[in-house]
Protein backbone atom coordinates (compact mmCIF):
# COMPACT_ATOMS: atom_id res chain seq x y z
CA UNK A 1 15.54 -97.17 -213.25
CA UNK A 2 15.10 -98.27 -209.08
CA UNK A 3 12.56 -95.84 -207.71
CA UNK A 4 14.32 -94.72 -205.20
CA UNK A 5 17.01 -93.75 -207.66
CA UNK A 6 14.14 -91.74 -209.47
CA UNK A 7 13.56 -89.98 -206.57
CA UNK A 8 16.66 -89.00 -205.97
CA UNK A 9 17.14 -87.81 -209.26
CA UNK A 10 13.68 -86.07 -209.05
CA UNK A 11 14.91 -84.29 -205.65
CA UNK A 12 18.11 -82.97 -207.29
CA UNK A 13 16.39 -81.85 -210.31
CA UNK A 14 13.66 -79.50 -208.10
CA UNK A 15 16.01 -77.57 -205.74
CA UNK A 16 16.48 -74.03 -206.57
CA UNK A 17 19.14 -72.77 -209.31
CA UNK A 18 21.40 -70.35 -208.07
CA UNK A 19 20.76 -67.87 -210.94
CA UNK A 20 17.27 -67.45 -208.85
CA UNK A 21 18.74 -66.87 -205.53
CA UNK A 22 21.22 -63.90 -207.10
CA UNK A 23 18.09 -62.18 -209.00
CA UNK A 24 15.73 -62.43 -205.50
CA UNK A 25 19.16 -60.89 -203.39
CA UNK A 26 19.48 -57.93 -206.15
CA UNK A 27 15.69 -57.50 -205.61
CA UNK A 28 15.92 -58.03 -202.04
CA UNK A 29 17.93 -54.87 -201.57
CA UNK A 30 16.38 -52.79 -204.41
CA UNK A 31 13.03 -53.35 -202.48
CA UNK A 32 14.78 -52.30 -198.97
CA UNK A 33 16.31 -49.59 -200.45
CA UNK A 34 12.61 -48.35 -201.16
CA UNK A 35 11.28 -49.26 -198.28
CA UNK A 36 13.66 -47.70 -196.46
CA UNK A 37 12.70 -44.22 -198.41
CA UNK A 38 9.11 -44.31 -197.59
CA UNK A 39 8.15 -46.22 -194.56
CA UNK A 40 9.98 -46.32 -190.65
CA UNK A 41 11.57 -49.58 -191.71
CA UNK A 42 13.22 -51.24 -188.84
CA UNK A 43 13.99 -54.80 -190.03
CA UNK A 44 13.90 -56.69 -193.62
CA UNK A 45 14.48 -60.39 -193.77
CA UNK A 46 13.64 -63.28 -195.47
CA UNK A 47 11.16 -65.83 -194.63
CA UNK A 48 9.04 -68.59 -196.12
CA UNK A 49 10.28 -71.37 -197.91
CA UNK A 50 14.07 -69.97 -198.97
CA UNK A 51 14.89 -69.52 -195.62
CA UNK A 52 13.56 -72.94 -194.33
CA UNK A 53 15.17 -75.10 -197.30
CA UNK A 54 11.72 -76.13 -198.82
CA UNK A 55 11.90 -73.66 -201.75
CA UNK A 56 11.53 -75.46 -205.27
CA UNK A 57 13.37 -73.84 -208.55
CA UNK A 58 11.09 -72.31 -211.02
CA UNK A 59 7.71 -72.08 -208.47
CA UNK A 60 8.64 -70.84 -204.92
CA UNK A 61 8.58 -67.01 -204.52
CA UNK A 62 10.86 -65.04 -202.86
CA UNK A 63 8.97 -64.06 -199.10
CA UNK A 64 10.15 -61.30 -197.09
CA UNK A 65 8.90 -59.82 -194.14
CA UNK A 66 8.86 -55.97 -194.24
CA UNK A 67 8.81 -54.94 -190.12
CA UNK A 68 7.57 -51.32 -189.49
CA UNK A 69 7.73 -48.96 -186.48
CA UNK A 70 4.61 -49.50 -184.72
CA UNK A 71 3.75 -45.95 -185.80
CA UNK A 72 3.20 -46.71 -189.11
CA UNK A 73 -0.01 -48.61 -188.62
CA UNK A 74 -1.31 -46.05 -186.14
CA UNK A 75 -4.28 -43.46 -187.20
CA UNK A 76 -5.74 -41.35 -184.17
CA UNK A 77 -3.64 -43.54 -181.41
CA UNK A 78 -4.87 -46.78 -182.52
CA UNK A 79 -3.69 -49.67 -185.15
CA UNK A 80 -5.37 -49.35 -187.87
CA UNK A 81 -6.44 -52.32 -190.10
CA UNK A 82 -4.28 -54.52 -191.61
CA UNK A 83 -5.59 -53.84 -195.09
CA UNK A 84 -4.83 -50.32 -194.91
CA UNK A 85 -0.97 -50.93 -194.71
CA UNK A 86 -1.18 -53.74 -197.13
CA UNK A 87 -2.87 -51.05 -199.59
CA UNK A 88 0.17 -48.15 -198.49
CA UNK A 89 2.88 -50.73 -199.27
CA UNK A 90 1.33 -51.86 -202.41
CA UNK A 91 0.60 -48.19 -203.86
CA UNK A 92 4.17 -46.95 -202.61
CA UNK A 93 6.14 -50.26 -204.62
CA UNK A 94 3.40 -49.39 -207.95
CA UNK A 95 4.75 -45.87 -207.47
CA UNK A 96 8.78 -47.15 -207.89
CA UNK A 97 8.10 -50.19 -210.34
CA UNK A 98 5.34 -48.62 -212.32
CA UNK A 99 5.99 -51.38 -215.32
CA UNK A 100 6.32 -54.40 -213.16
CA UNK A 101 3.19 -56.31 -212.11
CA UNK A 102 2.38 -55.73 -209.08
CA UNK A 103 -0.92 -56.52 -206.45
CA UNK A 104 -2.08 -57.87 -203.49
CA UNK A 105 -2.71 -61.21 -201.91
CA UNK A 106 -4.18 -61.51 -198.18
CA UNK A 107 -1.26 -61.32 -196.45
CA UNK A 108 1.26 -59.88 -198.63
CA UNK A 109 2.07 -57.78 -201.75
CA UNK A 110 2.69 -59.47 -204.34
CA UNK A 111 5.65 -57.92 -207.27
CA UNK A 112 6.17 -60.03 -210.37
CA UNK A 113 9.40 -59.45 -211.16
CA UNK A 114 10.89 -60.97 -214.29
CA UNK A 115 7.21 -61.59 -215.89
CA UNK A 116 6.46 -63.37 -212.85
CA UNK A 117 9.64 -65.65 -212.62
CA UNK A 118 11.28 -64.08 -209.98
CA UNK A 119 7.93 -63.42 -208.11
CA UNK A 120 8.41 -61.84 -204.66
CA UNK A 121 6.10 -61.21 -201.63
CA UNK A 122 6.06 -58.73 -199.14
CA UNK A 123 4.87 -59.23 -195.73
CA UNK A 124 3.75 -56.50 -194.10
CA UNK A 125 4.80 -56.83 -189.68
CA UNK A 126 4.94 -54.42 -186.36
CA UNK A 127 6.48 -55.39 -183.33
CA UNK A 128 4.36 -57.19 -180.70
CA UNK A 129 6.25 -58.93 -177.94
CA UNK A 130 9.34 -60.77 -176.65
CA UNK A 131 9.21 -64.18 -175.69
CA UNK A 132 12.22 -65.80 -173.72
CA UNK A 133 13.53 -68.50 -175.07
CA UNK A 134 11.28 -68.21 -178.32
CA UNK A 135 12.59 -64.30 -179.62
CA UNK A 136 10.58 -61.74 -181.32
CA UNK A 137 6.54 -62.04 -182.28
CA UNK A 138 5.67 -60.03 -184.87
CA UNK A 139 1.79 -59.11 -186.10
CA UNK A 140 0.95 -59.79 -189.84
CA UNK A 141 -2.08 -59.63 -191.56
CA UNK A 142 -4.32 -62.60 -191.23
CA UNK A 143 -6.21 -61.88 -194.73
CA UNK A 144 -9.49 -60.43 -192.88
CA UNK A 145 -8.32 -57.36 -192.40
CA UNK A 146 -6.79 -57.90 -188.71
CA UNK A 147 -3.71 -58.88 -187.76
CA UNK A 148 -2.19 -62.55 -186.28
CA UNK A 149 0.53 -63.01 -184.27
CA UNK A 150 3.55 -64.95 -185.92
CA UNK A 151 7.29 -66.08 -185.16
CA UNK A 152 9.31 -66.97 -188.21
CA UNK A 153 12.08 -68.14 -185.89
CA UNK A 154 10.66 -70.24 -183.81
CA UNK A 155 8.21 -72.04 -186.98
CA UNK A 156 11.80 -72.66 -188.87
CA UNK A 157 13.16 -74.06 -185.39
CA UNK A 158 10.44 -76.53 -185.24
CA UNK A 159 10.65 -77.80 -188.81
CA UNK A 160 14.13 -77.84 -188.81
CA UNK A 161 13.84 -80.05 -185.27
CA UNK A 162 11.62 -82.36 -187.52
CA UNK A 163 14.17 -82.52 -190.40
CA UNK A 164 16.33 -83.64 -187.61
CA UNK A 165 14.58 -85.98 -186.26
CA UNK A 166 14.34 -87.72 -189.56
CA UNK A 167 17.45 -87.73 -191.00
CA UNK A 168 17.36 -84.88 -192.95
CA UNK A 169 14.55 -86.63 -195.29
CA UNK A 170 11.66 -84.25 -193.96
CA UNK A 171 12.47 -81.23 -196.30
CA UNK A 172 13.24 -82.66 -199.69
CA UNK A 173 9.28 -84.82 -198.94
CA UNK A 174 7.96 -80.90 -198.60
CA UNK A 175 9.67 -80.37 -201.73
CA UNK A 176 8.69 -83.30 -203.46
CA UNK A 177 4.96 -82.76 -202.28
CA UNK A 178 5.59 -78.91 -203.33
CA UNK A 179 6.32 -80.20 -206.84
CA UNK A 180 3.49 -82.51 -206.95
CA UNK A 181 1.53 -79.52 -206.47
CA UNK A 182 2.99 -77.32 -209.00
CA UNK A 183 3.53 -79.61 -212.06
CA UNK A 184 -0.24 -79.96 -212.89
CA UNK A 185 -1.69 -78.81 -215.35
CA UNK A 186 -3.61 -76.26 -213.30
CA UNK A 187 -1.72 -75.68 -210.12
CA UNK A 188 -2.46 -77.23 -206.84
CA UNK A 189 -3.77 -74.84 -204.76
CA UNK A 190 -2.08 -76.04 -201.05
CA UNK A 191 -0.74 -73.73 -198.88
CA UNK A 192 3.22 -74.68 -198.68
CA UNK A 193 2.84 -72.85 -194.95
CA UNK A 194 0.55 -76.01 -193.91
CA UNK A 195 2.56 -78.71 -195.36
CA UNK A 196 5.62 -77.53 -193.77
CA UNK A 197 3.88 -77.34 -190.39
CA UNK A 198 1.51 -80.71 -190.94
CA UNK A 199 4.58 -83.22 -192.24
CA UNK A 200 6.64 -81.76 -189.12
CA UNK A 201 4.17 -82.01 -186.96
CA UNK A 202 3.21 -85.69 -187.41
CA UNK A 203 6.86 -86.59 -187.81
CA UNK A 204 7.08 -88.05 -191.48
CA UNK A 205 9.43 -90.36 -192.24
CA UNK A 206 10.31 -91.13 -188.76
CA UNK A 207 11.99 -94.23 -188.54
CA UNK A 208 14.42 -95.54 -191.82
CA UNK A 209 12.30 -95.45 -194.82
CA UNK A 210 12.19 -94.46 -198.67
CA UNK A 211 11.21 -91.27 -200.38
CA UNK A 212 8.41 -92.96 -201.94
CA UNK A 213 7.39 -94.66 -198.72
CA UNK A 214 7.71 -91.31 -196.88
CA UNK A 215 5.44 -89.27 -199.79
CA UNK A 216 3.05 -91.94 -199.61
CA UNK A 217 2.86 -91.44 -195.71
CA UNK A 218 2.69 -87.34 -196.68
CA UNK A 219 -0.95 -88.32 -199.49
CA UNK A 220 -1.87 -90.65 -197.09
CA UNK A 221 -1.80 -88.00 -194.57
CA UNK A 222 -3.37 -85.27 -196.36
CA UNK A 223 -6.19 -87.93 -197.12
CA UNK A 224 -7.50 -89.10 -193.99
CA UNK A 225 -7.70 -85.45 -192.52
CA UNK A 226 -9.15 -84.03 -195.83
CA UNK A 227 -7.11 -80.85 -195.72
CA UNK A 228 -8.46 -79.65 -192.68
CA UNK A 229 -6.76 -77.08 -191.14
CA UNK A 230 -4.27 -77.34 -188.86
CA UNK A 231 -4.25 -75.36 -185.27
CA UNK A 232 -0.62 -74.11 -185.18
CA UNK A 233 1.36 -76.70 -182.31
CA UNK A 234 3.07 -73.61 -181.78
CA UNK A 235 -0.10 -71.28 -180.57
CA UNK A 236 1.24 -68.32 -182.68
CA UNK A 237 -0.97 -68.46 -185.43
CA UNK A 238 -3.77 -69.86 -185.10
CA UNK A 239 -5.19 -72.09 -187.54
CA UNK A 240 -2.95 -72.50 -190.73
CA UNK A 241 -5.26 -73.75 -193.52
CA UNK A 242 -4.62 -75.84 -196.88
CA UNK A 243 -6.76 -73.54 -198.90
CA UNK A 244 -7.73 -70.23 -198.97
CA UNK A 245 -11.45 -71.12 -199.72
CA UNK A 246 -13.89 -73.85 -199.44
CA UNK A 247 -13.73 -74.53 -203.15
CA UNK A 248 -10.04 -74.47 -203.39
CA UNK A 249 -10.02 -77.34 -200.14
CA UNK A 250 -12.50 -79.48 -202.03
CA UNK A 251 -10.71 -79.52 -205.46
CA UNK A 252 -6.89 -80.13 -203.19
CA UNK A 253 -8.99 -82.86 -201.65
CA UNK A 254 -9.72 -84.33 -205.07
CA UNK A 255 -5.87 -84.15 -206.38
CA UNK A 256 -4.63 -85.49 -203.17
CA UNK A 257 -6.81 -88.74 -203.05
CA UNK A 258 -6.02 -89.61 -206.68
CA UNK A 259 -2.38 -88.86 -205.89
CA UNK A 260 -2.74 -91.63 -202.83
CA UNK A 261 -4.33 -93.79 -205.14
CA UNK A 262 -1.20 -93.89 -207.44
CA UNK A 263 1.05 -93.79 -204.86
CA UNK A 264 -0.44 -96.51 -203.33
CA UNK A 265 -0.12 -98.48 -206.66
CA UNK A 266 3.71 -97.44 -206.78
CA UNK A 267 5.02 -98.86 -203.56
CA UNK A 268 2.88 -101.95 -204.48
CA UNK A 269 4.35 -103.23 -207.71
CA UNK A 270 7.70 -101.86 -206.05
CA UNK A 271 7.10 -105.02 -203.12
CA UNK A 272 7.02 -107.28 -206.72
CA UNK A 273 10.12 -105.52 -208.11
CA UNK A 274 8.10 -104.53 -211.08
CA UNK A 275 10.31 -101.20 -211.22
CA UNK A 276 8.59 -100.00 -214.41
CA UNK A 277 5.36 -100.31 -213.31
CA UNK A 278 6.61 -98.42 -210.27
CA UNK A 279 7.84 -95.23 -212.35
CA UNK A 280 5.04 -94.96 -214.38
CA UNK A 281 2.62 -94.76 -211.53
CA UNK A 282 4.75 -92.20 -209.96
CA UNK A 283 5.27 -90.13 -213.01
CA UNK A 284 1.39 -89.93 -212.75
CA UNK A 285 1.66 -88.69 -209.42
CA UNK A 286 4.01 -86.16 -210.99
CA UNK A 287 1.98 -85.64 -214.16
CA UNK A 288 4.86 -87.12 -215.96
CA UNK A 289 7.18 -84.40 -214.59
CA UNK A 290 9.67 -86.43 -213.11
């Protein structure tokens, strides 16, 4: 089969099933509902992937951001840490969902519905300021216990300017570089956060290209700056990193220059219309998962 027609078939194959989007919804409101109960919650909306288009079936959680009264993280007059309401919110969903596993990542809590297949986080948020022409900033935690100023609406503006400016292709590459990621045998630890912003920010696939020739672009990419984090274009938040360690960066760095490798070797026997020689390196991009 053309690799382009691969590719196509891969991209078709990856986007989420709609059984997954009814389960997060029902879970969506459940988890409002208890929200509601305990906490002064003024706003509960989706974010993340699902509400930018890049989600992949099977691997992409569900990401909501949970926005309290700004009273809620006060003790004595001040804000307190943004561990402590990371640790209320997690206690107060272990309380409700007692059976379901449930803990805590660095920004978010993290409930495992379904076993873990219909995996949803919660990010914690407050109120900050009001930018014209931009909307509503929000503080989060930033994993270190203090909090970092984001704007889910204007990040999904920006990647979805990106997506426009090349031709739609921008957000199935994220995908397709999201699946790369998951389909190893041990997952690829990359931040989907910093793909989004890094592809959009250096306009991939600007210009008329291929998939392959645009995920190529995306390793190649990811090579040359060796996962370095990337300062947010934006100035909202800061740097947004590819790993949440130093170990986790060098191993990404690892998968990503043997990925480049291969998909170097793909669009080269592609030039000599050796089409089966082009699959097969791809599917070891893929780990045979295409």
């Amino acid at each position: 089969m053309h690799s382009r027609l691969t590719m196509l078939k891969l991209i078709r194959e990856i986007q989420p099933v709609a059984g997954e989007r009814s389960k997060a919804m029902m879970h969506s409101l459940t988890m409002k509902s208890r929200l509601n109960k305990s906490f002064d919650l003024k706003k509960f909306t989706r974010i993340g992937s699902h509400s930018r288009g890049t989600a992949i079936k099977a691997f992409s959680d569900i990401d909501f951001m949970a926005v309290l009264s700004r009273n809620e993280a006060k003790w004595g007059g001040k804000v307190v840490n943004s561990s402590t309401v990371l640790n209320r919110i997690r206690d107060d969903i272990i309380d409700r969902f007692p059976q379901t596993a449930i803990r805590r990542d660095l920004q978010a809590v993290v409930i495992e519905f379904g076993g873990g297949q219909h995996a949803m986080d919660v990010v914690p948020a407050i109120f900050s300021r009001f930018m014209p022409k931009i909307g509503p900033v929000y503080l989060i935690p930033d994993g270190y216990d203090e909090w970092i100023e984001t704007s889910p609406e204007i990040h999904n503006k920006f990647i979805m300017l990106a997506n426009e400016r090349s031709g739609s292709m921008l957000i199935r590459v994220i995908q397709l570089l999201k699946w790369w990621a998951a389909c190893r045998t041990s997952r690829i630890p990359i931040q989907s956060f910093h793909i989004e912003m890094l592809l959009a920010t250096a306009n991939i696939c600007s210009g008329i290209m291929s998939y392959a020739q645009c995920l190529h672009d995306a390793f190649k990419l990811l090579s040359e700056r060796e996962c370095r984090g990337l300062r947010d274009p934006l100035g909202m938040s800061g740097v947004i990193y590819a790993a949440k360690t130093g170990t986790q960066r060098e191993e990404i760095n690892n998968d990503v220059n043997y990925a480049f490798e291969h998909a170097k070797k793909a669009l080269y026997a592609e030039a000599w219309k050796d089409y089966e020689e082009t699959n097969r390196q791809w599917n070891i991009v893929f780990n045979w998962a295409m």
